[in-house]
PDB file of N, CA and C in Angstrom:
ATOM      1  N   UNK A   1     -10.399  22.514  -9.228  1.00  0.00           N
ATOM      2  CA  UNK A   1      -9.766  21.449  -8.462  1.00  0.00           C
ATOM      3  C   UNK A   1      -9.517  21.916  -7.035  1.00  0.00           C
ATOM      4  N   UNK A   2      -8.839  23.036  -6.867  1.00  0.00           N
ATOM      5  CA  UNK A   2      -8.548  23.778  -5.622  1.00  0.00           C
ATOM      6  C   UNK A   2     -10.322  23.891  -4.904  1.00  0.00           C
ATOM      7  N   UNK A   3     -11.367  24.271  -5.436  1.00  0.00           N
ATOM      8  CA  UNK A   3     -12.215  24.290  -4.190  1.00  0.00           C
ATOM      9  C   UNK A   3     -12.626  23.087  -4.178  1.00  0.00           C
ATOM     10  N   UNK A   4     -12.531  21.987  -4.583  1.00  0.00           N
ATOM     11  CA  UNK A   4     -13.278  20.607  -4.889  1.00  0.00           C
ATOM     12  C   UNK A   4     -12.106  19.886  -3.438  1.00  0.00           C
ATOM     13  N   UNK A   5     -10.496  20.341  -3.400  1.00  0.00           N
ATOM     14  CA  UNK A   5     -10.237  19.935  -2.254  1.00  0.00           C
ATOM     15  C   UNK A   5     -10.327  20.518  -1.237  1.00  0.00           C
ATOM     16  N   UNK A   6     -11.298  22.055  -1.292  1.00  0.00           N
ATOM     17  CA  UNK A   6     -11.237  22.579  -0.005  1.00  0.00           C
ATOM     18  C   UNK A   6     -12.748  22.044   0.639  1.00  0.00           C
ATOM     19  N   UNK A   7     -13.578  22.126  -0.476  1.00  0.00           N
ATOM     20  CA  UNK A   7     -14.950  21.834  -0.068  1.00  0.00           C
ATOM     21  C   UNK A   7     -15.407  20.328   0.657  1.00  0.00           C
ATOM     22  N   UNK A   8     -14.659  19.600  -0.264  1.00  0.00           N
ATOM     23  CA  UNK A   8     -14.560  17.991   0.358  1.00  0.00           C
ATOM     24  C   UNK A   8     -13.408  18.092   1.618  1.00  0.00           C
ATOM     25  N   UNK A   9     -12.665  18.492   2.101  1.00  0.00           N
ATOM     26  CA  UNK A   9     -11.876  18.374   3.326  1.00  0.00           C
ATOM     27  C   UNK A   9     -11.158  17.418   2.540  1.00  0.00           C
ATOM     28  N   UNK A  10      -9.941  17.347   1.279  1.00  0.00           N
ATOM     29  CA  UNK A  10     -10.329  16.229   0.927  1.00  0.00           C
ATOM     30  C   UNK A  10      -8.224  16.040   1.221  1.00  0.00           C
ATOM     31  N   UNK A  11      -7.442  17.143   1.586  1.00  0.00           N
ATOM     32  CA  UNK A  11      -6.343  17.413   2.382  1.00  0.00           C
ATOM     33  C   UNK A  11      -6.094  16.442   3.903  1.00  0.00           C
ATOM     34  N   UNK A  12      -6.980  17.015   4.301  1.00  0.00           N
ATOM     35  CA  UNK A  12      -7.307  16.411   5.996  1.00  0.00           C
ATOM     36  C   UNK A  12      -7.547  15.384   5.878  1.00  0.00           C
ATOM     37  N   UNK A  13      -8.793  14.806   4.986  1.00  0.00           N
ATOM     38  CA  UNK A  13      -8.842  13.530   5.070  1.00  0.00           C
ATOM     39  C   UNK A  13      -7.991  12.614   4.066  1.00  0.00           C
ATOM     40  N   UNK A  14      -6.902  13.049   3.290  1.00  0.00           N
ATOM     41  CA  UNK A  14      -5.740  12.225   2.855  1.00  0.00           C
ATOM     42  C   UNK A  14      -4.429  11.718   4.100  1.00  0.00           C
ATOM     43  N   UNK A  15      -4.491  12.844   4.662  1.00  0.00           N
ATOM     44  CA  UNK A  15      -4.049  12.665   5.514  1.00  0.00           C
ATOM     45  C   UNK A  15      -3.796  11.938   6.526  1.00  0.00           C
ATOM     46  N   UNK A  16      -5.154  11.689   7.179  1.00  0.00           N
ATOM     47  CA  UNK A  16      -5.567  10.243   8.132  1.00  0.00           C
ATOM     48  C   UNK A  16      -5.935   8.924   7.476  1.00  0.00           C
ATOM     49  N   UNK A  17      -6.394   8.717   6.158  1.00  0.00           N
ATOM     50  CA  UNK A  17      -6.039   8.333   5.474  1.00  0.00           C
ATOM     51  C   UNK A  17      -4.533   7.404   5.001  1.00  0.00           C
ATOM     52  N   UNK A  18      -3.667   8.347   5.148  1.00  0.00           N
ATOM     53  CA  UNK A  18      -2.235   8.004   4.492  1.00  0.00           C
ATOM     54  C   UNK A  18      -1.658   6.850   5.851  1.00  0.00           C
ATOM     55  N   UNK A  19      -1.741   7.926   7.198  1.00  0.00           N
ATOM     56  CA  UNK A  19      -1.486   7.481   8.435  1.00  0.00           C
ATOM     57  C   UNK A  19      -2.100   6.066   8.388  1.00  0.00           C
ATOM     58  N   UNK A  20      -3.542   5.820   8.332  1.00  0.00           N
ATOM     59  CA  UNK A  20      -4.093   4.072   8.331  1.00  0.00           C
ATOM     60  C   UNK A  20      -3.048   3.562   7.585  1.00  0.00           C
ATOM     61  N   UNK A  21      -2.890   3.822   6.425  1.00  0.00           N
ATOM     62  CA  UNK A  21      -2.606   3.147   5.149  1.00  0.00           C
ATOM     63  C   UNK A  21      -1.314   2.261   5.882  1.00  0.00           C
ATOM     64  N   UNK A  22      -0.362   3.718   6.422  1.00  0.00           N
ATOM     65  CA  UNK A  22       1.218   3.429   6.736  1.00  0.00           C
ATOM     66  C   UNK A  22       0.864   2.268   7.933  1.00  0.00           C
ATOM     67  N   UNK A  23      -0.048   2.286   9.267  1.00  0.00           N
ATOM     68  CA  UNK A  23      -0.054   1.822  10.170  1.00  0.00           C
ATOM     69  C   UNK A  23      -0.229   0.365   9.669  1.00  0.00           C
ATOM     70  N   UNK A  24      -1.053   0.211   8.182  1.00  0.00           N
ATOM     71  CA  UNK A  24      -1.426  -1.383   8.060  1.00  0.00           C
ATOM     72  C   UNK A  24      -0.358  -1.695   7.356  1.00  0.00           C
ATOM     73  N   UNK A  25       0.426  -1.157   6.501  1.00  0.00           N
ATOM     74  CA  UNK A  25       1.514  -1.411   6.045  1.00  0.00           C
ATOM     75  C   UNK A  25       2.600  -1.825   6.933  1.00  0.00           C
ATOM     76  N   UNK A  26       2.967  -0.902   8.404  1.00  0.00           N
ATOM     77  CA  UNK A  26       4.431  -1.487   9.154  1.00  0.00           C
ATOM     78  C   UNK A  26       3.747  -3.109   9.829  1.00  0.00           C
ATOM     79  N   UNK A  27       2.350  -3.234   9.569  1.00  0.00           N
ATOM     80  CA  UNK A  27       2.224  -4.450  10.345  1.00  0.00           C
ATOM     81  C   UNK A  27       2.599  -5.399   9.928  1.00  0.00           C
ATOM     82  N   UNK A  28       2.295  -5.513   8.420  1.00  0.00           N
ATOM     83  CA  UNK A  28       2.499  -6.152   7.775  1.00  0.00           C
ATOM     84  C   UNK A  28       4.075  -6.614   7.071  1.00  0.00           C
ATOM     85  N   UNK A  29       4.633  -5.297   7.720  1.00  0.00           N
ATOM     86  CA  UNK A  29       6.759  -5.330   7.459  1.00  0.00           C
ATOM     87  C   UNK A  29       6.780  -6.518   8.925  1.00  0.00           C
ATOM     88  N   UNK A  30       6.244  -5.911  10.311  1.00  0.00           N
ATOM     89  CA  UNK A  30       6.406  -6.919  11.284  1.00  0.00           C
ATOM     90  C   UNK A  30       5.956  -8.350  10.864  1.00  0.00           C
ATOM     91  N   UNK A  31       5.275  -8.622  10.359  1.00  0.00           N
ATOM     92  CA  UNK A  31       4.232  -9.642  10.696  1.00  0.00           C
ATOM     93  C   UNK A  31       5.676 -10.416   9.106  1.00  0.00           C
ATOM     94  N   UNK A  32       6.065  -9.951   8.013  1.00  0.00           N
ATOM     95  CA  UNK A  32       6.765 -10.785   7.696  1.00  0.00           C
ATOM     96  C   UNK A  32       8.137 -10.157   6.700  1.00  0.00           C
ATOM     97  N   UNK A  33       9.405 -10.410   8.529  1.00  0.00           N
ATOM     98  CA  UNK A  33      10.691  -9.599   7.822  1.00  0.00           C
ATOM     99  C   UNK A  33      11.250 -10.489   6.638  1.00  0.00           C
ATOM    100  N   UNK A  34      10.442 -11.768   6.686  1.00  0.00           N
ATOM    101  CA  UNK A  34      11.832 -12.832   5.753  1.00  0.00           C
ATOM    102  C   UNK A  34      11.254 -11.758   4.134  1.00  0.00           C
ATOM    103  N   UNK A  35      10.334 -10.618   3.576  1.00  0.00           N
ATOM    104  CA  UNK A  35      10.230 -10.546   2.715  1.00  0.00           C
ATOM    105  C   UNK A  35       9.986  -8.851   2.363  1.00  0.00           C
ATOM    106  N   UNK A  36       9.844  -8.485   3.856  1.00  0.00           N
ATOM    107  CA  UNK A  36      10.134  -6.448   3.846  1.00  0.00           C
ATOM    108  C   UNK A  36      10.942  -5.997   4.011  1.00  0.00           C
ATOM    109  N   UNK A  37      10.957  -5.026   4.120  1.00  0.00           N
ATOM    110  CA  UNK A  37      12.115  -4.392   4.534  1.00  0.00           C
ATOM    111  C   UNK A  37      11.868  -3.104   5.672  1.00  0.00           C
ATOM    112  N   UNK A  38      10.829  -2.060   4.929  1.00  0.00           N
ATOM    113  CA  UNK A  38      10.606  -0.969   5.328  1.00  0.00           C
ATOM    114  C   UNK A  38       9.627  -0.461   4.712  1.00  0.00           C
ATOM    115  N   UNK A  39       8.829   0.718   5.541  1.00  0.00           N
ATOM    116  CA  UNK A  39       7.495   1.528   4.956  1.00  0.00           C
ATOM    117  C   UNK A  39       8.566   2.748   4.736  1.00  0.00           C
ATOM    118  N   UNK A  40       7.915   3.022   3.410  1.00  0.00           N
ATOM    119  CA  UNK A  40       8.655   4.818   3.006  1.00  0.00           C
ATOM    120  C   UNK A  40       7.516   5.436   2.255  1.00  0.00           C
ATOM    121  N   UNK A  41       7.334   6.529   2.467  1.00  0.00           N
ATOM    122  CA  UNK A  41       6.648   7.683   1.650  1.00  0.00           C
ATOM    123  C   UNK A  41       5.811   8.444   2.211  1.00  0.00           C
ATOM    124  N   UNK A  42       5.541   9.374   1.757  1.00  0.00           N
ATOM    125  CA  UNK A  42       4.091  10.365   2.839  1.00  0.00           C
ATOM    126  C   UNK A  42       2.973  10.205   2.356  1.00  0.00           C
ATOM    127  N   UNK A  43       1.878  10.657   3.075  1.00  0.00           N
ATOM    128  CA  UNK A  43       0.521  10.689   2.852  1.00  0.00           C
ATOM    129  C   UNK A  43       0.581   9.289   2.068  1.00  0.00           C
ATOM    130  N   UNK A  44      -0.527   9.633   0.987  1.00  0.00           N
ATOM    131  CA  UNK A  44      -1.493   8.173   0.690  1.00  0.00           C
ATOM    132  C   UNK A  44      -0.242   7.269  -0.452  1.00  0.00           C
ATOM    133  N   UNK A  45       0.761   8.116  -0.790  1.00  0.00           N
ATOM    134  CA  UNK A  45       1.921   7.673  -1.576  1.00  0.00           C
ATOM    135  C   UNK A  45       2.835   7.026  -0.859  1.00  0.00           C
ATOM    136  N   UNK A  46       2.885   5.929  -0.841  1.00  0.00           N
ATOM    137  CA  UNK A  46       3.477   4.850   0.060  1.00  0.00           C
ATOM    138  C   UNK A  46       4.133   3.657  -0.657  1.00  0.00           C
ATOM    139  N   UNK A  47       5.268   3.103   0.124  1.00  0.00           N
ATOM    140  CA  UNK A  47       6.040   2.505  -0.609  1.00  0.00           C
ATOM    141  C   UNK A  47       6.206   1.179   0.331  1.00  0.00           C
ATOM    142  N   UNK A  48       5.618   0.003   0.026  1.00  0.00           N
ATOM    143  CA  UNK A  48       6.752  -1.862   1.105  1.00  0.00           C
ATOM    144  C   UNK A  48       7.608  -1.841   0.242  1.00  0.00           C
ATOM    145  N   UNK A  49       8.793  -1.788   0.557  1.00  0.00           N
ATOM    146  CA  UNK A  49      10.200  -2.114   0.179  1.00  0.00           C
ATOM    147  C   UNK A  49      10.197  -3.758   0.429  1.00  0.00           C
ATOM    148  N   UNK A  50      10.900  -4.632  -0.818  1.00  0.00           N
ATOM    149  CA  UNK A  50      11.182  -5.511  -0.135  1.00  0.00           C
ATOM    150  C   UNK A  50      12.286  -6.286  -0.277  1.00  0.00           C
ATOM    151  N   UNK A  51      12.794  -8.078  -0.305  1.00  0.00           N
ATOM    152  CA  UNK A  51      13.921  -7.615   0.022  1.00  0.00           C
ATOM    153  C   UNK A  51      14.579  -8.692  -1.602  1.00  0.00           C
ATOM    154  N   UNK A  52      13.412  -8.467  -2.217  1.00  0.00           N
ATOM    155  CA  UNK A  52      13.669  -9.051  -3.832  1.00  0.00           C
ATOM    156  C   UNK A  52      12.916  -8.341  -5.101  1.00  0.00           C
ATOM    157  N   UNK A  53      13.030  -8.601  -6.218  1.00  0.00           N
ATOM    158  CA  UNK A  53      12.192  -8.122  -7.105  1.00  0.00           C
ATOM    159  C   UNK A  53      11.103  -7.790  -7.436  1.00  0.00           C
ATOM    160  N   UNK A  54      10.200  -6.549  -6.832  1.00  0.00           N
ATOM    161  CA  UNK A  54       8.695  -6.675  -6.794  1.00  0.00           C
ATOM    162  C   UNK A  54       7.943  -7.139  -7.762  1.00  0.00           C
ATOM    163  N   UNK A  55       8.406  -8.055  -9.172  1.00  0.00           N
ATOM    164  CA  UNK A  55       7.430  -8.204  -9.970  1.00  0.00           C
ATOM    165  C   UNK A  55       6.069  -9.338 -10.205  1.00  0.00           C
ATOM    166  N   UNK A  56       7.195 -10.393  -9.420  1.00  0.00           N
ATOM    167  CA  UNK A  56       6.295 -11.493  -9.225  1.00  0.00           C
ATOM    168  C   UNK A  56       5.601 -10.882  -7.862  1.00  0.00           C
ATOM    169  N   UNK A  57       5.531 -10.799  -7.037  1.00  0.00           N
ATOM    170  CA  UNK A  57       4.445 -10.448  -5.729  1.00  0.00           C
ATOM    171  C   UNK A  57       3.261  -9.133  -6.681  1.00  0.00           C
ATOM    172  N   UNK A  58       3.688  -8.279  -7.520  1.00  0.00           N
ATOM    173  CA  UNK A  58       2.829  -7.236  -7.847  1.00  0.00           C
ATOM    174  C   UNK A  58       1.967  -8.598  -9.323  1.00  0.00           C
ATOM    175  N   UNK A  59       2.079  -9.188  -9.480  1.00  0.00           N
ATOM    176  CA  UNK A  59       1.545 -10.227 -10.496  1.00  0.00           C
ATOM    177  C   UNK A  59       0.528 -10.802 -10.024  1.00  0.00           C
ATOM    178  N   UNK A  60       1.108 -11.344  -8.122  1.00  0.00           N
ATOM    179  CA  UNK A  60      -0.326 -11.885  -7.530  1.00  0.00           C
ATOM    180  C   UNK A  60      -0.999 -11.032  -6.934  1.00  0.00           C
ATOM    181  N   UNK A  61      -0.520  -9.957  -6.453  1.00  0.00           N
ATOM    182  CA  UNK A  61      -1.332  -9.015  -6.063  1.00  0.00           C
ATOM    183  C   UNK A  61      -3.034  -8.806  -7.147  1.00  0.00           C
ATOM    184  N   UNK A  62      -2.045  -8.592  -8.307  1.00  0.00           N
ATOM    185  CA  UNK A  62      -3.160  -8.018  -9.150  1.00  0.00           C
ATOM    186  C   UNK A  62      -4.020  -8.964  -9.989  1.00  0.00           C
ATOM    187  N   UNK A  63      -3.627 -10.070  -9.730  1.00  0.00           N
ATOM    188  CA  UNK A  63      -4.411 -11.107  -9.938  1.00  0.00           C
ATOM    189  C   UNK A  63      -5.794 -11.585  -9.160  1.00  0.00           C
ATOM    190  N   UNK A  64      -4.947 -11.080  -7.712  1.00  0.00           N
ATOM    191  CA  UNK A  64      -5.962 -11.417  -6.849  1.00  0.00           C
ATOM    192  C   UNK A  64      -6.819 -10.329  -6.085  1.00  0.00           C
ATOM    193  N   UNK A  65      -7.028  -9.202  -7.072  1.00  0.00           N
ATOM    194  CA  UNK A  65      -7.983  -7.776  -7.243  1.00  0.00           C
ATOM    195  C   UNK A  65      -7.117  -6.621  -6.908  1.00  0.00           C
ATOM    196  N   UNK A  66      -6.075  -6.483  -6.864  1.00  0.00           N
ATOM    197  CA  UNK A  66      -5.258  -5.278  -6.407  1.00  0.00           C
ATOM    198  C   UNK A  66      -4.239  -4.411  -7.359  1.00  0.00           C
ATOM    199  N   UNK A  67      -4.492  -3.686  -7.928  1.00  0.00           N
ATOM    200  CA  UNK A  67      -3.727  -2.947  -8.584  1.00  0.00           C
ATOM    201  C   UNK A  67      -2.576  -2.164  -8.048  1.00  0.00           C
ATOM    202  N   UNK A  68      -1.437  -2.048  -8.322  1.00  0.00           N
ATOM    203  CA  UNK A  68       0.269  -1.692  -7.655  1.00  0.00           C
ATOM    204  C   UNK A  68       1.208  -1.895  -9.221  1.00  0.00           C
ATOM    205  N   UNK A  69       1.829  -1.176  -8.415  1.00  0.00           N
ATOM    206  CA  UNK A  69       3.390  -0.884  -9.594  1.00  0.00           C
ATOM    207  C   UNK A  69       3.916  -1.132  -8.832  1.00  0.00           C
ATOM    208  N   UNK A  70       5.553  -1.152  -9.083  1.00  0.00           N
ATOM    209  CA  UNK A  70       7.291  -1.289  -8.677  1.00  0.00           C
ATOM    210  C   UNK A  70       6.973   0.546  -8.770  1.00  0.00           C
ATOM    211  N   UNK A  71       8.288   0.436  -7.656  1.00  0.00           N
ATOM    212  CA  UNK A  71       8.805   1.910  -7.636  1.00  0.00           C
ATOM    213  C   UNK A  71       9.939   1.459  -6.647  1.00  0.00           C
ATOM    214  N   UNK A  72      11.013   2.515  -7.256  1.00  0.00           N
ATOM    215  CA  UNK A  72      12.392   2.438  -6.815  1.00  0.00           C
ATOM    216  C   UNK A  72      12.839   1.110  -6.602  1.00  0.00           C
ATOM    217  N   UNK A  73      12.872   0.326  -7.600  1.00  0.00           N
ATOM    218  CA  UNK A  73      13.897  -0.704  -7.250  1.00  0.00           C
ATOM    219  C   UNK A  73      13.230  -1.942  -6.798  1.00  0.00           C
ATOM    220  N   UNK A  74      13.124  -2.740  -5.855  1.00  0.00           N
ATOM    221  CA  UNK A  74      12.441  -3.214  -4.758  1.00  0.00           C
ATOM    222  C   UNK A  74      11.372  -3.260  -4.045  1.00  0.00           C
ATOM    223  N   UNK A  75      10.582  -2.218  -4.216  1.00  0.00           N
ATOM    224  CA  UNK A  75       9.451  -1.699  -3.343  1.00  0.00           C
ATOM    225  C   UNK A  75       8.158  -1.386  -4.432  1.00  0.00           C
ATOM    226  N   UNK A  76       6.978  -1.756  -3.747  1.00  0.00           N
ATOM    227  CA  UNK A  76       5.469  -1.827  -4.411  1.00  0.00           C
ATOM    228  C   UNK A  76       4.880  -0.908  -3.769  1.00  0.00           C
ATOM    229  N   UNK A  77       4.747   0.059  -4.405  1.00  0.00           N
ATOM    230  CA  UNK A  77       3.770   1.585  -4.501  1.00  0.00           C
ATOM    231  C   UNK A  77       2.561   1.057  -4.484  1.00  0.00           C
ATOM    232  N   UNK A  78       2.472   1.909  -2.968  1.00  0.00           N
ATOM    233  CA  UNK A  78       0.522   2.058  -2.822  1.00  0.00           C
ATOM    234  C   UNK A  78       0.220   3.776  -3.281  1.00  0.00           C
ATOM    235  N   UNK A  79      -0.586   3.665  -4.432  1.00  0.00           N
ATOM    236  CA  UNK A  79      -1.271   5.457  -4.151  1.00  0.00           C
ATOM    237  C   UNK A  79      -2.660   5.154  -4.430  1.00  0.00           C
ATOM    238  N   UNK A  80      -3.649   5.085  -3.806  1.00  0.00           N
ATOM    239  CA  UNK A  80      -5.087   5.672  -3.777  1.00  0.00           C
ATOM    240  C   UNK A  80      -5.190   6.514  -4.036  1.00  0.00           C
ATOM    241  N   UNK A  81      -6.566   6.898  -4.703  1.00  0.00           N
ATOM    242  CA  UNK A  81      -7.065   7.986  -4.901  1.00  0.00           C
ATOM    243  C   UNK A  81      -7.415   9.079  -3.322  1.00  0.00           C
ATOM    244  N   UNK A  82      -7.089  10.253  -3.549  1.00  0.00           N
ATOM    245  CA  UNK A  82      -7.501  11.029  -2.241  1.00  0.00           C
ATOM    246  C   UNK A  82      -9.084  11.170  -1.728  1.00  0.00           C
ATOM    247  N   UNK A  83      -9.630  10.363  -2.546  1.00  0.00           N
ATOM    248  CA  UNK A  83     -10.844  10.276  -1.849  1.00  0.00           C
ATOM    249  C   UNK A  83     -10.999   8.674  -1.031  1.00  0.00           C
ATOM    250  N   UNK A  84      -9.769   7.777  -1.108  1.00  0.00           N
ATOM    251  CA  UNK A  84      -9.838   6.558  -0.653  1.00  0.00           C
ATOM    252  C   UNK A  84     -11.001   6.581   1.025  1.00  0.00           C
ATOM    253  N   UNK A  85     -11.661   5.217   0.634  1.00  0.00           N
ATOM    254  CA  UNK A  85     -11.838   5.260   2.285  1.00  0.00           C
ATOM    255  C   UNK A  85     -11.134   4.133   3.247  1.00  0.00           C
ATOM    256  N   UNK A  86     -11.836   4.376   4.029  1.00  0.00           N
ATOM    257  CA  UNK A  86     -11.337   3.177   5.557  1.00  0.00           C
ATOM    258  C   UNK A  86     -11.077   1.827   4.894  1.00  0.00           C
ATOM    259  N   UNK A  87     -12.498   1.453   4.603  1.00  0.00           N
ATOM    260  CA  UNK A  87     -13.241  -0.133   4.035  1.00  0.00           C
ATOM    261  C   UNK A  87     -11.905  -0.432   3.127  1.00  0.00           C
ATOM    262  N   UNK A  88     -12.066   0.992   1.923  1.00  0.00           N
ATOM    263  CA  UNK A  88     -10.887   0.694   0.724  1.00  0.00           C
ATOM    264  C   UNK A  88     -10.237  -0.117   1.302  1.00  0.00           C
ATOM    265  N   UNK A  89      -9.064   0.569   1.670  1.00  0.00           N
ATOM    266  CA  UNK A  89      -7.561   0.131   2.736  1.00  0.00           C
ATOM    267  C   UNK A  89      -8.234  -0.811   2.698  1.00  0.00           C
ATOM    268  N   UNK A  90      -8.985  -1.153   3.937  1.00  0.00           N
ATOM    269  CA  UNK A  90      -8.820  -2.363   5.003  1.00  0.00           C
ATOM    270  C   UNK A  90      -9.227  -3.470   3.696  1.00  0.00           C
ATOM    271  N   UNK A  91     -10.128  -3.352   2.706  1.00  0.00           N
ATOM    272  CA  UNK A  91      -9.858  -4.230   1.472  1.00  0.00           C
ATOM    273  C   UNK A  91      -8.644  -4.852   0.971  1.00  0.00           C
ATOM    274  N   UNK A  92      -7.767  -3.645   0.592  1.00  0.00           N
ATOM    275  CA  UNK A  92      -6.323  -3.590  -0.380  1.00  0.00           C
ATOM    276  C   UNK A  92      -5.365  -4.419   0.530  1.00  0.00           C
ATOM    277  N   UNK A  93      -5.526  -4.281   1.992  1.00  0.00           N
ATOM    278  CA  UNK A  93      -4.804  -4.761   3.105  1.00  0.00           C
ATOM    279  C   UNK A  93      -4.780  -6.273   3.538  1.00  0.00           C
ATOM    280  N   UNK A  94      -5.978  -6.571   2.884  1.00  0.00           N
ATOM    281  CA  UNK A  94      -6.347  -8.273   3.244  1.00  0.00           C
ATOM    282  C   UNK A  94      -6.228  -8.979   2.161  1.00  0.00           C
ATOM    283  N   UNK A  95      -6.208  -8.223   0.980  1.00  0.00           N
ATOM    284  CA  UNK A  95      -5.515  -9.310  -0.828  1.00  0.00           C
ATOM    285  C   UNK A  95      -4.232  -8.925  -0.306  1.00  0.00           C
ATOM    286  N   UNK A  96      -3.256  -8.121   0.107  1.00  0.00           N
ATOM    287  CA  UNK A  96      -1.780  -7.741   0.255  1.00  0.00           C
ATOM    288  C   UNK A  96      -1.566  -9.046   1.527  1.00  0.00           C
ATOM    289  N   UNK A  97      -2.225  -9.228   2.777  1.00  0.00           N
ATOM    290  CA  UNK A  97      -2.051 -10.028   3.633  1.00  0.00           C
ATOM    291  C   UNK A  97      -2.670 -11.727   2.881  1.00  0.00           C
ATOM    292  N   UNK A  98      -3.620 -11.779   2.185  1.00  0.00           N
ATOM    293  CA  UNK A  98      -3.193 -13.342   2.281  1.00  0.00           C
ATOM    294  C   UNK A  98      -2.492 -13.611   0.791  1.00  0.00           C
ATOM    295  N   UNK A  99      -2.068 -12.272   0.141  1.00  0.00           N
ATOM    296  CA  UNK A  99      -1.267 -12.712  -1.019  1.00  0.00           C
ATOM    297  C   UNK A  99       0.135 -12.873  -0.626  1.00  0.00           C
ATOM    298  N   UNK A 100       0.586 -12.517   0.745  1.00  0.00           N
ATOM    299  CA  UNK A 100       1.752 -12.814   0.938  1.00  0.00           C
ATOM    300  C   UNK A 100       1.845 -14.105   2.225  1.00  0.00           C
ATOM    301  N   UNK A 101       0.628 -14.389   2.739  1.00  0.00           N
ATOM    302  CA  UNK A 101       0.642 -15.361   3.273  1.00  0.00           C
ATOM    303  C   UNK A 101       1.017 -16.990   2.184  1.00  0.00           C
ATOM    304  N   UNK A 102       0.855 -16.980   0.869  1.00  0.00           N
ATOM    305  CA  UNK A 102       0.721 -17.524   0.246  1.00  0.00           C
ATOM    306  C   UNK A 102       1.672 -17.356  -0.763  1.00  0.00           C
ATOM    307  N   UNK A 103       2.494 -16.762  -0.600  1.00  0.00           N
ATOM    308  CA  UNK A 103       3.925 -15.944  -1.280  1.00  0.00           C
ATOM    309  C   UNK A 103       4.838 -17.162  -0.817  1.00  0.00           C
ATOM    310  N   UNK A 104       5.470 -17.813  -2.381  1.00  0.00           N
ATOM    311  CA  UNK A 104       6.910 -18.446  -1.493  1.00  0.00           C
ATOM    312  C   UNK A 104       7.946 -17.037  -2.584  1.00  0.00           C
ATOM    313  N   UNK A 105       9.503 -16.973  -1.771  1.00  0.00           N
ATOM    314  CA  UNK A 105       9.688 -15.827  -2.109  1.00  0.00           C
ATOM    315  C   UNK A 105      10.856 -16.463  -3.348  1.00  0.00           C
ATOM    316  N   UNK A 106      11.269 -15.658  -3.945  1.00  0.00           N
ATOM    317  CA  UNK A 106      11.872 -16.304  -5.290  1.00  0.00           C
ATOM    318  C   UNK A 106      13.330 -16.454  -4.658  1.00  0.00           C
TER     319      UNK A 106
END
């Protein structure tokens, strides 16, 4: 396992990685406070807090191709795999954006 992440760079590229992930995530806290709260977590382990029960939003999520859990309370855990790419994200980012465009909140 240890040379499989040294050989793939596969550290470094979780890394920049995690950073996209977080950057499309706070847009998406801006773009709609009536239902975030906050981005929390490091690297590709990432958390939208929000500001009701994540179960119904993680229901349409995964209905509408996206796999997520609850974690801590409030908030819907993103973890990709460390080999995630760009495309991934920017995929996971556009069922998360028009599943909450289409979100009335409970």
């Amino acid at each position: 396992v240890l040379d499989v992440l040294e050989r793939e760079n596969l550290i470094s590229a979780s890394n920049k990685m995690g950073a996209h992930l977080k950057d499309k995530l706070s847009i998406l806290l801006n773009q709609h406070p009536e239902i975030c709260t906050e981005v929390r977590g490091r690297g590709l382990m990432l958390a939208l807090a929000l500001k009701f029960d994540p179960s119904i939003l993680i229901q349409h999520l995964r209905e509408n191709g996206l796999l997520v859990v609850g974690a801590g309370g409030h908030a819907i855990r993103f973890l990709p795999p460390l080999t995630v790419k760009e495309e991934e994200i920017e995929t996971a980012m556009e069922i998360v954006k028009k599943t909450l465009l289409n979100f009335k909140t409970p």
